[in-house]
C-alpha atoms as a PDB file:
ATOM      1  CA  UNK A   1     140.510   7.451 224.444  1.00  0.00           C
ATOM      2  CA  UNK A   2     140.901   4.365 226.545  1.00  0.00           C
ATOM      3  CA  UNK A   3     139.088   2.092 224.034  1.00  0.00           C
ATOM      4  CA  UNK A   4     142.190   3.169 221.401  1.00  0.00           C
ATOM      5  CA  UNK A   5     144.704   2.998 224.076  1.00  0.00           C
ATOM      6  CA  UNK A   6     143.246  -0.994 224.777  1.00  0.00           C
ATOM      7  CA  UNK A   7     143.227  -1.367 220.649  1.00  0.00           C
ATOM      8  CA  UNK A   8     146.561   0.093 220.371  1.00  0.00           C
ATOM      9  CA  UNK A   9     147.947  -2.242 223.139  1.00  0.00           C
ATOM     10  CA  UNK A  10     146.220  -5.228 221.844  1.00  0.00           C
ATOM     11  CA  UNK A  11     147.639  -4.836 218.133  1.00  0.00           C
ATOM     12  CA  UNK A  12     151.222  -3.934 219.042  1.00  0.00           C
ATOM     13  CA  UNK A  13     151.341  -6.691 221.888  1.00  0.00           C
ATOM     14  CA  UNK A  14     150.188  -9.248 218.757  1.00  0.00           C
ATOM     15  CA  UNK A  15     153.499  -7.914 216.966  1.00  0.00           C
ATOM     16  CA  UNK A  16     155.419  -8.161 220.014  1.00  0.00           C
ATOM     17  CA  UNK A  17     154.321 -11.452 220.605  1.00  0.00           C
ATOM     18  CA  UNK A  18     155.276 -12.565 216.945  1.00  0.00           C
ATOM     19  CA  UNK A  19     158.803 -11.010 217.692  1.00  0.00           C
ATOM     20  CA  UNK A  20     159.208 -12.758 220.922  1.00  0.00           C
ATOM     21  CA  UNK A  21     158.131 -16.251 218.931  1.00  0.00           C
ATOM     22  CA  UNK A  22     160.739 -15.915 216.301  1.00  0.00           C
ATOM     23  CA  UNK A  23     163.448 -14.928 218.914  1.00  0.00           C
ATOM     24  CA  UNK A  24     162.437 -18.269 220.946  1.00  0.00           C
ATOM     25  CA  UNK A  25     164.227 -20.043 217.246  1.00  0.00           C
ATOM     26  CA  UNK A  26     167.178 -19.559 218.874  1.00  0.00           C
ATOM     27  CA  UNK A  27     166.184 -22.856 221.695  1.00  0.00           C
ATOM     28  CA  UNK A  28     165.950 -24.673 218.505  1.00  0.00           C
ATOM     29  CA  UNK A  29     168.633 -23.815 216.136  1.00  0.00           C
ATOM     30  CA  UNK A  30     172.348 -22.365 216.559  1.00  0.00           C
ATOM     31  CA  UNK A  31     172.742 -20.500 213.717  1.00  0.00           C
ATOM     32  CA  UNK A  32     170.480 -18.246 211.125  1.00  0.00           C
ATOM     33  CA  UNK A  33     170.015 -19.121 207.689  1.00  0.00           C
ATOM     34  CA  UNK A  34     171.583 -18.622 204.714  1.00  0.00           C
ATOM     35  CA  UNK A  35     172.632 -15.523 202.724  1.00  0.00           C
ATOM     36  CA  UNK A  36     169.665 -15.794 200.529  1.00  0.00           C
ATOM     37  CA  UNK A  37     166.897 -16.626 203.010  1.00  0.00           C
ATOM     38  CA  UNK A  38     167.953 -13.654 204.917  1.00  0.00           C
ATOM     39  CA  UNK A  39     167.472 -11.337 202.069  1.00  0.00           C
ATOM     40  CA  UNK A  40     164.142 -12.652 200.891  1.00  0.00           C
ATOM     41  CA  UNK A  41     163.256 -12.258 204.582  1.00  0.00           C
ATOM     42  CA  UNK A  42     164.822  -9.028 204.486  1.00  0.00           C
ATOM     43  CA  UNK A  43     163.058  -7.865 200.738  1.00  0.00           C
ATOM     44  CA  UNK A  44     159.857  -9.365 202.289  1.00  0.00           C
ATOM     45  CA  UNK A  45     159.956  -6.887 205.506  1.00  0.00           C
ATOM     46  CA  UNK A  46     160.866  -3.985 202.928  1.00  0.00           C
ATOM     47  CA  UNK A  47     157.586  -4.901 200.698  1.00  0.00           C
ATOM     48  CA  UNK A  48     155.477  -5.077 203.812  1.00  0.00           C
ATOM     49  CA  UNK A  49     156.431  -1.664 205.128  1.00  0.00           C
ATOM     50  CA  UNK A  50     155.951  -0.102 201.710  1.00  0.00           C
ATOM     51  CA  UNK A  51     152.610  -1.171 201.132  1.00  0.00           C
ATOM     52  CA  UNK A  52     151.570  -0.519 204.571  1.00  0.00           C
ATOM     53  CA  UNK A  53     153.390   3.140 204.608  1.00  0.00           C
ATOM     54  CA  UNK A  54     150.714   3.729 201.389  1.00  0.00           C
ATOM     55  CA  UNK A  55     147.143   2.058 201.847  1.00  0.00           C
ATOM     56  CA  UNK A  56     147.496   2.016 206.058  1.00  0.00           C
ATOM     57  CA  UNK A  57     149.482   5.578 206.740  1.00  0.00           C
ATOM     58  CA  UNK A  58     149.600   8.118 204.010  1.00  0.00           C
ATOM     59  CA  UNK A  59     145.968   6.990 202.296  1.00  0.00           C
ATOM     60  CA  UNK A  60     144.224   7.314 205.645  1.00  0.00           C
ATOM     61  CA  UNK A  61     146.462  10.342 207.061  1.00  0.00           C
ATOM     62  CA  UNK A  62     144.969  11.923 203.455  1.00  0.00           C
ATOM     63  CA  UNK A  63     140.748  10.880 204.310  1.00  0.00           C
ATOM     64  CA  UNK A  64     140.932  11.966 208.143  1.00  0.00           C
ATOM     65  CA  UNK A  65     142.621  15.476 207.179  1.00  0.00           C
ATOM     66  CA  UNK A  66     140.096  15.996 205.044  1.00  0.00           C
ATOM     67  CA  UNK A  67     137.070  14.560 207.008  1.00  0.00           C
ATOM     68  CA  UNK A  68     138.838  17.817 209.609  1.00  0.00           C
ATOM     69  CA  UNK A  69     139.069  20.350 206.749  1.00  0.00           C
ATOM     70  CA  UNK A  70     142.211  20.543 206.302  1.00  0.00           C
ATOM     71  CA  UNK A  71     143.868  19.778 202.493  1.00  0.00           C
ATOM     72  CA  UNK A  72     144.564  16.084 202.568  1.00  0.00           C
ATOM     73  CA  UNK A  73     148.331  16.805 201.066  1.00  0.00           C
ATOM     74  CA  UNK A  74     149.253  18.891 204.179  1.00  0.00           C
ATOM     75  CA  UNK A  75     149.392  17.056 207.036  1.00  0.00           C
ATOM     76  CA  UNK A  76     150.433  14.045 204.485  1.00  0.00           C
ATOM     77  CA  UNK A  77     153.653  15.753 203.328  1.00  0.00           C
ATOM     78  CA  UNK A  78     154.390  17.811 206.624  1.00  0.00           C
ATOM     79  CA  UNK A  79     154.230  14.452 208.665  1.00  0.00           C
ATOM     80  CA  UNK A  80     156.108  12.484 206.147  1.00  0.00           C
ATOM     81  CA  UNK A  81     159.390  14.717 205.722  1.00  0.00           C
ATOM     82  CA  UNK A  82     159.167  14.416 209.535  1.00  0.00           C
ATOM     83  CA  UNK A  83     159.133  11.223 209.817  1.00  0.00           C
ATOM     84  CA  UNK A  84     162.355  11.001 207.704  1.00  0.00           C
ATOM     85  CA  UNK A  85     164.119  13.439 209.906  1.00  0.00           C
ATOM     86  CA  UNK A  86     163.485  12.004 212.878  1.00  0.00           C
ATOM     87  CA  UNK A  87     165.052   8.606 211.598  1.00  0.00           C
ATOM     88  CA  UNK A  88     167.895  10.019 210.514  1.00  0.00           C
ATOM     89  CA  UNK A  89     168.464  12.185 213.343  1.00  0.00           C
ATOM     90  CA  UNK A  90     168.548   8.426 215.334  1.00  0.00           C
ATOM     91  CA  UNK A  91     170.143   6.913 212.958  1.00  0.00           C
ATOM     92  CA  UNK A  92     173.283   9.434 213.180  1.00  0.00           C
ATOM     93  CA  UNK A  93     172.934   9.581 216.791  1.00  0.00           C
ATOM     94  CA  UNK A  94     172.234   5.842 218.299  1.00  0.00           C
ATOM     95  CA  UNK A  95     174.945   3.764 218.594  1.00  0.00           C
ATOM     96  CA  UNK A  96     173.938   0.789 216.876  1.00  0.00           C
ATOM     97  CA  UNK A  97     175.604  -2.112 214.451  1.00  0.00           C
ATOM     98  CA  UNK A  98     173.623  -4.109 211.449  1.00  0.00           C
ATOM     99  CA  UNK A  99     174.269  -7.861 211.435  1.00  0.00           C
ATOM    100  CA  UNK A 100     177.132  -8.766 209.088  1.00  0.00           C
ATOM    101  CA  UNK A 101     178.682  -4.635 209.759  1.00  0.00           C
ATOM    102  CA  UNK A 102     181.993  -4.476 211.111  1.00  0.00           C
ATOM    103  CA  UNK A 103     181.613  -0.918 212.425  1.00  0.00           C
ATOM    104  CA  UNK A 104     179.042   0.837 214.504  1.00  0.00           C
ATOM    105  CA  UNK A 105     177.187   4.013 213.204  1.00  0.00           C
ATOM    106  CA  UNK A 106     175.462   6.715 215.271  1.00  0.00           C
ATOM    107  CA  UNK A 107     177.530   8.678 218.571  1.00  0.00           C
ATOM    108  CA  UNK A 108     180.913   6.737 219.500  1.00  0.00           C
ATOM    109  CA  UNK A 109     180.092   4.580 222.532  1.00  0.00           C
ATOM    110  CA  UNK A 110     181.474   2.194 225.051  1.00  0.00           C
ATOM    111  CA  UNK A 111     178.488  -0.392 224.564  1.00  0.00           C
ATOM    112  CA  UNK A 112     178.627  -4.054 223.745  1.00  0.00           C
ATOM    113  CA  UNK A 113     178.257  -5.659 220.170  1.00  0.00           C
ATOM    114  CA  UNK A 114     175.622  -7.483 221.389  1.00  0.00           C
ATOM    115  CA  UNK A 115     173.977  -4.507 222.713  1.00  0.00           C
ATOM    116  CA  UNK A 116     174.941  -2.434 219.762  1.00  0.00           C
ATOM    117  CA  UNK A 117     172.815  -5.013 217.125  1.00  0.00           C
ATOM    118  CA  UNK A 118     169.864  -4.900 219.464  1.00  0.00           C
ATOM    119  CA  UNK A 119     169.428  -1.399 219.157  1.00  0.00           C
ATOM    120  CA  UNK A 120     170.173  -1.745 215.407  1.00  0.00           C
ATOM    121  CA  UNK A 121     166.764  -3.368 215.302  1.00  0.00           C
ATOM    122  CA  UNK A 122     165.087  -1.498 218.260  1.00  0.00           C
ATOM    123  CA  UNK A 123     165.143   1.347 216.427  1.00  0.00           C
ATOM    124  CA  UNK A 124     163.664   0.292 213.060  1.00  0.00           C
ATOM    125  CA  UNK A 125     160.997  -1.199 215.177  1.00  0.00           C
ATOM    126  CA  UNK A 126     159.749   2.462 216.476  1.00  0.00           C
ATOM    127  CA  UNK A 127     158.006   3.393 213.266  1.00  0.00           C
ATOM    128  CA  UNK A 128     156.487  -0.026 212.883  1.00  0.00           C
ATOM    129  CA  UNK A 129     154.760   0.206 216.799  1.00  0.00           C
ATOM    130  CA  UNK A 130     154.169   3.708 215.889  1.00  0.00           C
ATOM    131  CA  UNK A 131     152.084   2.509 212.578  1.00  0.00           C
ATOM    132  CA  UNK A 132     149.835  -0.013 214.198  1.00  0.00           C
ATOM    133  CA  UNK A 133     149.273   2.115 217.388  1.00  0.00           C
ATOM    134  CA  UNK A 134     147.755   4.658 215.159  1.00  0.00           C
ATOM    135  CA  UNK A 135     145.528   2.363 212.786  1.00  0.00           C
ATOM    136  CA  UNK A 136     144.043   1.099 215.659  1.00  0.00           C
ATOM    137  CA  UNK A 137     143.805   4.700 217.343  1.00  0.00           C
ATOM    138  CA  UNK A 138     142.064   5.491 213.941  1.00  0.00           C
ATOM    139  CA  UNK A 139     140.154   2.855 214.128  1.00  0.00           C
ATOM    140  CA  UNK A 140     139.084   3.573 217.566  1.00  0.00           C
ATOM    141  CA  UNK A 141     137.636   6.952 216.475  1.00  0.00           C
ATOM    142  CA  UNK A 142     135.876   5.867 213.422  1.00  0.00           C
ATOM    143  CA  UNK A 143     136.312   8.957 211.525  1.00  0.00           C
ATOM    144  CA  UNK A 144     137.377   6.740 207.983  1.00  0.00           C
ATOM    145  CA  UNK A 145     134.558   4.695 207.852  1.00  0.00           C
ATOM    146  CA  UNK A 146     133.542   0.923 209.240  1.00  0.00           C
ATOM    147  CA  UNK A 147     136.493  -0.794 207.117  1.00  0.00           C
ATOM    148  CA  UNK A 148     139.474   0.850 209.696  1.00  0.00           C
ATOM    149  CA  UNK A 149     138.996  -2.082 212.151  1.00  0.00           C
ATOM    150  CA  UNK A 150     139.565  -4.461 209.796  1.00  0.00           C
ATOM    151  CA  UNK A 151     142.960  -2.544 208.012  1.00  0.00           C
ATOM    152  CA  UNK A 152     144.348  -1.986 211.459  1.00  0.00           C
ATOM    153  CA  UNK A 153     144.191  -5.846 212.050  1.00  0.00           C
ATOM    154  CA  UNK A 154     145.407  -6.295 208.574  1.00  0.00           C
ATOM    155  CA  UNK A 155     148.534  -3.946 209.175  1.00  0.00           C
ATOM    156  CA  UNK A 156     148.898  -6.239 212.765  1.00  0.00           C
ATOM    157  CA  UNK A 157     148.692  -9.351 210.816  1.00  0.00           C
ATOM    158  CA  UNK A 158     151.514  -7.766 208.330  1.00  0.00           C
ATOM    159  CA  UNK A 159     153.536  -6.641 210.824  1.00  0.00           C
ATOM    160  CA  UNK A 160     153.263  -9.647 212.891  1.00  0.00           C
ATOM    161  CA  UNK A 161     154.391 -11.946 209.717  1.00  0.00           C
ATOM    162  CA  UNK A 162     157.378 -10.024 208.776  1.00  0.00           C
ATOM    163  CA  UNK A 163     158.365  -9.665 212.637  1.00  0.00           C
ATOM    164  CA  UNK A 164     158.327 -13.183 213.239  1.00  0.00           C
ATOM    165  CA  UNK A 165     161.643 -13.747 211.174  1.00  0.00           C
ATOM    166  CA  UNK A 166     163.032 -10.697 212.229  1.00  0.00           C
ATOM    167  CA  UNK A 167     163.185 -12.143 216.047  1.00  0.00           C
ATOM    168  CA  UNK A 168     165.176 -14.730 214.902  1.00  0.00           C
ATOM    169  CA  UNK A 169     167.279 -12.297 213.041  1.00  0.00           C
ATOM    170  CA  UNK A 170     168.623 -11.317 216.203  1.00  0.00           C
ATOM    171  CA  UNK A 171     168.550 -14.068 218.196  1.00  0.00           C
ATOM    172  CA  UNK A 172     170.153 -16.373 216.122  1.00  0.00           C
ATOM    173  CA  UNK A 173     173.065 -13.909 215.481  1.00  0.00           C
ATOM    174  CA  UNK A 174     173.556 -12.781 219.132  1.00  0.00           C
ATOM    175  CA  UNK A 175     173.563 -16.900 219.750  1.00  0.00           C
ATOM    176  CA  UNK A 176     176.756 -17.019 217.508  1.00  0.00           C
ATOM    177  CA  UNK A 177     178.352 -14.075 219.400  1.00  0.00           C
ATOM    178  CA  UNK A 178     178.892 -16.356 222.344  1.00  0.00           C
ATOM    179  CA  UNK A 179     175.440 -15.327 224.187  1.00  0.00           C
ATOM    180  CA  UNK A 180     173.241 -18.288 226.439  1.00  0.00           C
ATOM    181  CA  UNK A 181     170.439 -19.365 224.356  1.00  0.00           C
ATOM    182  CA  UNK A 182     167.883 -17.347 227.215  1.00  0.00           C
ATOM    183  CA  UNK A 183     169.737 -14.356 226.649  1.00  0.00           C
ATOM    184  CA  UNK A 184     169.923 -14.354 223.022  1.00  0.00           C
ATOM    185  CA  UNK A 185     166.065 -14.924 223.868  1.00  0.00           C
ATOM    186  CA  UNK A 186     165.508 -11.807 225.608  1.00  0.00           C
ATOM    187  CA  UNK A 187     167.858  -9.958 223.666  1.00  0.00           C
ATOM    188  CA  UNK A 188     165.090 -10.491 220.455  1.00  0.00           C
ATOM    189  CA  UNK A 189     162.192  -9.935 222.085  1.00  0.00           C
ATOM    190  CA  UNK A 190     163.334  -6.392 223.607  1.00  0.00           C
ATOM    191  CA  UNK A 191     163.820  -5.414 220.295  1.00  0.00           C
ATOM    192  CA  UNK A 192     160.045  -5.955 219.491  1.00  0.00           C
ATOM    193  CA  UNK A 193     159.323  -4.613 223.145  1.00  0.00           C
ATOM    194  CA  UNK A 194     159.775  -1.183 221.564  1.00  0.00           C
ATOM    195  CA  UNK A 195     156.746  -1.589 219.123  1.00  0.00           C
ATOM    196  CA  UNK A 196     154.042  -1.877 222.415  1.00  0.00           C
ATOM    197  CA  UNK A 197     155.882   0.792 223.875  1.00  0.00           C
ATOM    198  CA  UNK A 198     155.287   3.877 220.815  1.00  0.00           C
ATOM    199  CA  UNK A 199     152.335   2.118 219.591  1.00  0.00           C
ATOM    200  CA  UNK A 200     150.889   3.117 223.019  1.00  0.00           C
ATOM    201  CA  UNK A 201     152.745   6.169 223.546  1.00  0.00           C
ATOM    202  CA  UNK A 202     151.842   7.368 220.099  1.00  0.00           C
ATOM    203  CA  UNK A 203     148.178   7.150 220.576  1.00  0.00           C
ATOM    204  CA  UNK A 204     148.448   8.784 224.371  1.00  0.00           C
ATOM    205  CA  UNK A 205     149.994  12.006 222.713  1.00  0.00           C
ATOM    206  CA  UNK A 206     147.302  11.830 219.296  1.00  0.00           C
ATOM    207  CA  UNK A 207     144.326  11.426 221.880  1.00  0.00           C
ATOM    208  CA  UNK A 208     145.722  15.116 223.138  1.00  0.00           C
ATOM    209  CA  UNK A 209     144.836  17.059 219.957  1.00  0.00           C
ATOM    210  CA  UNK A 210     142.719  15.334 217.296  1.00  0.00           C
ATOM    211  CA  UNK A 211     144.474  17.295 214.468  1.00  0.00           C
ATOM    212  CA  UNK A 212     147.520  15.757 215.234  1.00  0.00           C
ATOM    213  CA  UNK A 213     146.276  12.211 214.116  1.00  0.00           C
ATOM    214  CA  UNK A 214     146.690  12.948 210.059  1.00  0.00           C
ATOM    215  CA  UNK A 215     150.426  13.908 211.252  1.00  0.00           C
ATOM    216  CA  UNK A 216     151.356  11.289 213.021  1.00  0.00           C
ATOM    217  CA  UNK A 217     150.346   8.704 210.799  1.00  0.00           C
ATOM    218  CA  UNK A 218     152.179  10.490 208.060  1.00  0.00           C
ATOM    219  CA  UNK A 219     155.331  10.772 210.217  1.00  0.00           C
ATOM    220  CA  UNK A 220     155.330   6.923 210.948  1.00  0.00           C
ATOM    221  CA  UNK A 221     154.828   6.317 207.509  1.00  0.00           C
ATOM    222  CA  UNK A 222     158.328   8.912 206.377  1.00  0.00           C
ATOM    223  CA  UNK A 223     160.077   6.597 209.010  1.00  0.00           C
ATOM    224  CA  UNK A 224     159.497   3.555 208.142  1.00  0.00           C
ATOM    225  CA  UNK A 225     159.973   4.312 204.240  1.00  0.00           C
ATOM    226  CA  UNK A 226     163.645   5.747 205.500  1.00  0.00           C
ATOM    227  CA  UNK A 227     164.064   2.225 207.164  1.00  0.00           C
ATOM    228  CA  UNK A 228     163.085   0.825 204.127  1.00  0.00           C
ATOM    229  CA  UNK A 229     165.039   2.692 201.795  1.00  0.00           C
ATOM    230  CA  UNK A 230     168.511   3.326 204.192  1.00  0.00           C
ATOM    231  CA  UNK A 231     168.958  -0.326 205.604  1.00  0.00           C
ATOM    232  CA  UNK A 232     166.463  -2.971 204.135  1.00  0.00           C
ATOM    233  CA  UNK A 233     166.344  -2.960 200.549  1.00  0.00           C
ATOM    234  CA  UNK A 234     170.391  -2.437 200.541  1.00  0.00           C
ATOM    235  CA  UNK A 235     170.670  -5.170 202.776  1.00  0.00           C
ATOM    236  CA  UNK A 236     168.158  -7.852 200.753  1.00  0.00           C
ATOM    237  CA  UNK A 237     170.729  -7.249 197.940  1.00  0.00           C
ATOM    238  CA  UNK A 238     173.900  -7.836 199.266  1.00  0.00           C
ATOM    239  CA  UNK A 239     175.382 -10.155 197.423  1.00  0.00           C
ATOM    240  CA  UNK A 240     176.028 -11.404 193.689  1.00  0.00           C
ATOM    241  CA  UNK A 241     172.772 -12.507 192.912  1.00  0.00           C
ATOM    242  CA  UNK A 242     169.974 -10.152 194.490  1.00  0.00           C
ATOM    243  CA  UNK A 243     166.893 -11.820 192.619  1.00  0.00           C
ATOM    244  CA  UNK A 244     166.043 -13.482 195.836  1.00  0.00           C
ATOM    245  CA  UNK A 245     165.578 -10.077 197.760  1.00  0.00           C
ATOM    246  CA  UNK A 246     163.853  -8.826 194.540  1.00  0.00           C
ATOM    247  CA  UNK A 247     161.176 -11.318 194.791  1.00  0.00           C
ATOM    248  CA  UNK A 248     161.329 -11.223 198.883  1.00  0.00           C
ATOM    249  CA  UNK A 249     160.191  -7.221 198.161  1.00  0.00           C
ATOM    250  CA  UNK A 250     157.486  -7.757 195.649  1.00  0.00           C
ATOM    251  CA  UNK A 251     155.910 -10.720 197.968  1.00  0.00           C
ATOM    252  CA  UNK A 252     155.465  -8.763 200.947  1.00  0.00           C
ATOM    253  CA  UNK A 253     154.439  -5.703 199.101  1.00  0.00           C
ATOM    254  CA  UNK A 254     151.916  -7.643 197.627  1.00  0.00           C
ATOM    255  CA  UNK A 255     150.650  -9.539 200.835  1.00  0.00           C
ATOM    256  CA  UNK A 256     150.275  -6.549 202.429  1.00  0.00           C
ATOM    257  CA  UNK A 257     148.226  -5.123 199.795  1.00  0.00           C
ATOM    258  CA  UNK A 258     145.871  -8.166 199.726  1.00  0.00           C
ATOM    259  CA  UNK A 259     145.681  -7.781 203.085  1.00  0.00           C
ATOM    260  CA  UNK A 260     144.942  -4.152 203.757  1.00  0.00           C
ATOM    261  CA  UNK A 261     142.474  -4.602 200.605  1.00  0.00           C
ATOM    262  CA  UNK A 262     140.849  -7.713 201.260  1.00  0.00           C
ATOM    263  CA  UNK A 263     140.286  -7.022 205.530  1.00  0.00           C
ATOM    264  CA  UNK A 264     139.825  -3.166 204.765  1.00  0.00           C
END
């Protein structure tokens, strides 16, 4: 248990840290990029959390059911349609605002915009902690064979990648809304604060009841699919031309496949 809390808090603090590294952009630059490098960045977060939600959630979830006697397609489904309602249950009930949104979503509230985009982000970031808390708790256990060290590192390394821009993603944009550069700072890397925090928290309750490991990696792989699917992919193809969030999707997917593949 303590060797997969340490693993867990070792590969969440490495996306974190990547989160924290693109926030610090904002000592460096004023403003984000343009339209289209913030889809591809976008479509390249989407194809990153797809793959992973397949060869590091769902295809593992499926082997350590079994390897319990359970049917694989159980604790797969169950976890998954889960997973989905518990981000939309947050999504309808967190105040938070996208970048480029002119209204809030989720319960009316007297926050700040500034505040309000944070938690935009802080929330798609649960599933993502969530994900690479529970490889490594998997890995930990060693009940899917010697390969689970490597595709937890590989999901780290994927999730670190497609953090990095998403610190500045913040950053930058809180920077423009009148915010000190050291703020804006701190601003984007609490938003990738929240990935050590379930990654860790995730693995404390899964360490409780072994059967509930199959479940939960299921359920972070529903929630990240519904970030995927409600907010990124729409978002990489805003616009007249979407090819660039297109190709942004099929790059990360296929990263992250070469990854989890390749290190697995």
């Amino acid at each position: 248990m303590t060797q997969a809390i340490l693993w867990a808090a070792a590969g969440t603090g490495f996306t974190f840290l990547m989160t924290a590294l693109g926030a610090s952009m904002v000592f460096f630059f004023r403003k984000g990029g343009s339209a289209a490098v913030q889809r591809i960045f976008l479509g390249f977060a989407a194809g990153v959390m797809i793959a992973a939600s397949v060869w590091s959630l769902l295809i593992p979830a499926i082997e350590d059911a079994e390897s319990l006697g359970m049917p694989g397609w159980l604790p797969a489904a169950g976890g998954f349609v889960l997973g989905v309602a518990f981000l939309m249950a947050m999504d309808r009930l967190l105040p938070h605002l996208h970048l480029g949104a002119d209204d809030p979503e989720g319960l009316p509230s007297s926050w700040k915009r500034t505040t309000l985009l944070v938690l935009a982000v802080t929330l798609h970031n649960i599933p993502e902690g969530m994900a690479v808390g529970l490889a490594f708790a998997l890995a930990a256990e060693g009940n899917v064979g010697g390969g689970a060290l490597s595709a937890a590192a590989a999901l780290a390394l994927g999730m670190g990648i497609q953090n990095f821009p998403e610190g500045a993603a913040v950053s930058l944009p809180l920077r423009e809304e009148g915010l000190p550069a050291w703020k804006a700072f701190l601003y984007g890397s609490f938003s990738g604060l929240v990935e050590l925090v379930f990654g860790v928290l995730v693995v404390l309750i899964a360490g409780g009841t072994q059967p509930l490991m199959p479940w939960l990696l299921s359920f972070a792989a529903g929630a990240m699919l519904y970030v995927v699917v409600e907010e990124l992919i729409p978002e990489a193809h805003l616009g007249e031309h979407s090819h660039s969030g297109t190709l942004g999707v099929m790059a990360g997917f296929l990263i992250m496949m070469i990854l989890d593949v390749a290190l697995g």
